[in-house]
N, C-alpha and C. Protein backbone atom coordinates (compact mmCIF):
# COMPACT_ATOMS: atom_id res chain seq x y z
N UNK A 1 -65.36 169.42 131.44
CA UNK A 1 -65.93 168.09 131.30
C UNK A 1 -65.69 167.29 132.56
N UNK A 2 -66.46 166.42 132.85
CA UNK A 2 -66.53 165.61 134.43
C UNK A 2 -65.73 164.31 133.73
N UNK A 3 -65.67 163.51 134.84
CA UNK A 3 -64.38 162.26 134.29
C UNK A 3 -65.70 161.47 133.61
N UNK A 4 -64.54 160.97 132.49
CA UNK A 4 -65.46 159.83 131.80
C UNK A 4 -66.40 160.13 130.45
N UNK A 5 -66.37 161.70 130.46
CA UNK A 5 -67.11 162.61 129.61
C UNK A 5 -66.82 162.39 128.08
N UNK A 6 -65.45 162.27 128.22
CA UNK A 6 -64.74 163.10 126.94
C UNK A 6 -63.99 161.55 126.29
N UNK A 7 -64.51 160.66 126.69
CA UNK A 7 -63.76 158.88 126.24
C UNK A 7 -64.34 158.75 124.70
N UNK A 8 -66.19 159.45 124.76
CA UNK A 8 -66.05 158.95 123.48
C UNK A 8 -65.92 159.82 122.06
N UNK A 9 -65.13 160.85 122.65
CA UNK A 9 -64.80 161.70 121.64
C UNK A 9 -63.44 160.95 120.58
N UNK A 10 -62.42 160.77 120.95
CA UNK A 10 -61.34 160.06 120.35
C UNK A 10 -61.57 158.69 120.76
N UNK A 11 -61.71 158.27 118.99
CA UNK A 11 -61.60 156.79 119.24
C UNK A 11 -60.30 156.13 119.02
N UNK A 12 -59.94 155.29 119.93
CA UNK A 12 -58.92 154.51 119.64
C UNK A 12 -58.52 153.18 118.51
N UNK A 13 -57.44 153.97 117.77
CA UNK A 13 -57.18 153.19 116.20
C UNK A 13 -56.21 152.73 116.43
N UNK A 14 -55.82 151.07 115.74
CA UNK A 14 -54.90 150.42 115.63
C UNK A 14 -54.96 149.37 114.69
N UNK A 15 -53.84 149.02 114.67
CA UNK A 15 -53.33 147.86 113.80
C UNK A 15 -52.75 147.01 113.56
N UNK A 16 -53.49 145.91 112.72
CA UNK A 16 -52.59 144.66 113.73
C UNK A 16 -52.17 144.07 112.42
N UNK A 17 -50.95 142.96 112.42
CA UNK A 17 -50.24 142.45 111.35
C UNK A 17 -50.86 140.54 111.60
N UNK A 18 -51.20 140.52 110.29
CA UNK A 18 -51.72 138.78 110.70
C UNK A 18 -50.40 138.15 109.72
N UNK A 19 -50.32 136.91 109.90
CA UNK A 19 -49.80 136.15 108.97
C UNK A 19 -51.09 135.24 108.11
N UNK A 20 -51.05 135.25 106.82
CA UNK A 20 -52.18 134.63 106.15
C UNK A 20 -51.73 133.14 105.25
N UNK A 21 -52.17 131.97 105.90
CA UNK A 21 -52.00 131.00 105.09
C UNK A 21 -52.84 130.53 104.79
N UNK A 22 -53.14 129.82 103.47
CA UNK A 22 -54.20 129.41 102.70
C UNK A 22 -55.47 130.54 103.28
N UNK A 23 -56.18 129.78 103.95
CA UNK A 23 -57.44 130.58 104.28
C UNK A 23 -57.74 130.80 105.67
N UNK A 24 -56.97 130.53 106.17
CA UNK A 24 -56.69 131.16 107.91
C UNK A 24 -55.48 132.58 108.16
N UNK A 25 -56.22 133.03 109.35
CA UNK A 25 -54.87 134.00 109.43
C UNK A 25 -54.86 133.95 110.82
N UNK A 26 -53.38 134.60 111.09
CA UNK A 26 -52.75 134.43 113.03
C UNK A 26 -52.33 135.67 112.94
N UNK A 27 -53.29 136.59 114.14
CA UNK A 27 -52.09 137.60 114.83
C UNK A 27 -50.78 137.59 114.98
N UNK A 28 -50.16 138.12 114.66
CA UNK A 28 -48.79 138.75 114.73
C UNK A 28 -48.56 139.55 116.09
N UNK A 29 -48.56 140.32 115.66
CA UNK A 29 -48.75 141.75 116.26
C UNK A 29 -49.45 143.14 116.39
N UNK A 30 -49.82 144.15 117.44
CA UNK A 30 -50.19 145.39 117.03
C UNK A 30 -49.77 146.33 117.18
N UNK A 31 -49.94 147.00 116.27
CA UNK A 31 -49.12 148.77 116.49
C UNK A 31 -50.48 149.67 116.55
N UNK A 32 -49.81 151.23 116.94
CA UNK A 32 -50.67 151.98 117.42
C UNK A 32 -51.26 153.10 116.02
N UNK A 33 -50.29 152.77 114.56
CA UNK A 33 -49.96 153.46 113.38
C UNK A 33 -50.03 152.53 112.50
N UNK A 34 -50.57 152.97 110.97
CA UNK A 34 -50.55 152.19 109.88
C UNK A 34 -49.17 151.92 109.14
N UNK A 35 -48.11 153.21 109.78
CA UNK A 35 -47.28 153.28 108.92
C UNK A 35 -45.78 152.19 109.69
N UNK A 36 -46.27 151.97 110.88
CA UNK A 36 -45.49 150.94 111.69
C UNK A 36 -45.47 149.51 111.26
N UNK A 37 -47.38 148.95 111.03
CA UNK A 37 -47.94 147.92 111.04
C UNK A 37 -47.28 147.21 109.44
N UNK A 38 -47.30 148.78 108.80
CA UNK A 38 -46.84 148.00 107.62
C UNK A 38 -45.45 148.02 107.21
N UNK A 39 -44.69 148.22 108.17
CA UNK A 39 -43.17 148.44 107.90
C UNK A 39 -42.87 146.86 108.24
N UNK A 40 -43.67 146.23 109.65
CA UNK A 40 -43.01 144.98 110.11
C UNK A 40 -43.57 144.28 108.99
N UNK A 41 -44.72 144.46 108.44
CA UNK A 41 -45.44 143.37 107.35
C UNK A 41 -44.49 143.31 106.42
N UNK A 42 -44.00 144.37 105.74
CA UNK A 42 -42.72 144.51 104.64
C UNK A 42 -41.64 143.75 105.42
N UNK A 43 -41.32 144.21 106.40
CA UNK A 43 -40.34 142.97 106.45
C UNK A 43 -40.05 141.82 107.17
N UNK A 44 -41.55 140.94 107.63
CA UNK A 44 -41.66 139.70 107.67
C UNK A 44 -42.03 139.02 106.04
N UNK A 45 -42.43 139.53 104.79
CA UNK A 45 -42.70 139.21 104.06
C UNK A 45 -41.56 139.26 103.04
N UNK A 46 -40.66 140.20 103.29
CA UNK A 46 -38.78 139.71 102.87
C UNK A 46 -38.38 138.29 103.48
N UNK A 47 -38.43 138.12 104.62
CA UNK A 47 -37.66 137.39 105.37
C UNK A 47 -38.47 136.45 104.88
N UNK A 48 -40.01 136.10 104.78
CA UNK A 48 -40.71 134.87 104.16
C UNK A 48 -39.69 134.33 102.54
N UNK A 49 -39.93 135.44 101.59
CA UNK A 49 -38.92 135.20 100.52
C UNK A 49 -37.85 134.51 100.63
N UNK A 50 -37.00 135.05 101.72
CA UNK A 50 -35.69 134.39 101.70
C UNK A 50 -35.78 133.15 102.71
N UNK A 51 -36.64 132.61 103.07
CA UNK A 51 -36.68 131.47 103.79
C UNK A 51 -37.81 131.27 103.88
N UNK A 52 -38.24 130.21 102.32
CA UNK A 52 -39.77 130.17 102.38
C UNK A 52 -39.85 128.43 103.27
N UNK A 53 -41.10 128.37 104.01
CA UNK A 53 -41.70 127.54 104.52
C UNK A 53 -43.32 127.06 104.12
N UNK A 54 -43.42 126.75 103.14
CA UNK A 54 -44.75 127.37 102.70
C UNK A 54 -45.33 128.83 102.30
N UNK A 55 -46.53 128.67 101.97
CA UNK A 55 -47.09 129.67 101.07
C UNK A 55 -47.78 130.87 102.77
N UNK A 56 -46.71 132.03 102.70
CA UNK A 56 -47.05 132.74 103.84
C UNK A 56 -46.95 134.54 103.49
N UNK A 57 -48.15 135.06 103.89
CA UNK A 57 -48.01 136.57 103.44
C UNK A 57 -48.66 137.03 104.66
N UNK A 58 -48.16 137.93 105.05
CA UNK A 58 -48.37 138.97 106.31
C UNK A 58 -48.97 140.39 105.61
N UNK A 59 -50.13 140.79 106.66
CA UNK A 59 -50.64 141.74 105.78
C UNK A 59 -51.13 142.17 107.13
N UNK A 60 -51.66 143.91 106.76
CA UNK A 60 -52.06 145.01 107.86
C UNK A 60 -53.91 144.85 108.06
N UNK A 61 -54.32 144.61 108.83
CA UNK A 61 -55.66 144.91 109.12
C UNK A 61 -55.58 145.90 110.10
N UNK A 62 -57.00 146.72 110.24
CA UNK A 62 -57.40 147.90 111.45
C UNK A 62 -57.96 146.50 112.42
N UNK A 63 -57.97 147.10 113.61
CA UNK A 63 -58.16 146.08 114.12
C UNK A 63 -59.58 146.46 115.06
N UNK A 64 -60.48 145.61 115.11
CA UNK A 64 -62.14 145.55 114.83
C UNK A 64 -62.12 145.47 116.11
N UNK A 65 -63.07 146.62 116.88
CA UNK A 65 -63.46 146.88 118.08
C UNK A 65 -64.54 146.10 118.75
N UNK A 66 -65.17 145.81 119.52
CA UNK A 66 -65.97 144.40 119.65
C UNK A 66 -67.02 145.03 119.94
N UNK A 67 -68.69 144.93 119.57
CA UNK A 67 -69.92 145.73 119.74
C UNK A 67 -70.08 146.45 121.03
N UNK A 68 -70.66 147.59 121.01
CA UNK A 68 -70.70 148.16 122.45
C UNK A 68 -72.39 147.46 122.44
N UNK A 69 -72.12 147.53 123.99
CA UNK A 69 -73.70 147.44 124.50
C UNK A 69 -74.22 148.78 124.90
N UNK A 70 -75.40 149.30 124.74
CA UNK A 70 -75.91 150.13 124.90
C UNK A 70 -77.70 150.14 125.68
């Protein structure tokens, strides 16, 4: 394969942790695994419990690639 050939064979997956209040949500962070994204979500959503500030839940989205032009 020549350079540049073989990019769109593996697509690149990830995942990002938002914090969700009422009806907005804020990036957190991203990981490169589902099983990462949702380890920090589990435990920013302990630490919410034990020191609540309002109504706050952190949750895993894939994180949405932006349209190619073609």
């Amino acid at each position: 394969m020549g350079e540049g050939q073989g990019e769109n064979l593996v697509e690149e997956v990830g995942y990002k942790v938002v914090a969700v209040v009422f009806f907005r949500e804020r990036e957190i962070a991203r990981f490169a695994t589902r099983e990462q994204a949702e380890w920090r979500a589990q435990e920013l959503n302990e630490w919410a419990e034990k020191n609540p500030r309002g109504y706050v839940q952190y949750l895993v989205r894939p994180i949405e690639k932006p349209p190619r032009d073609e």
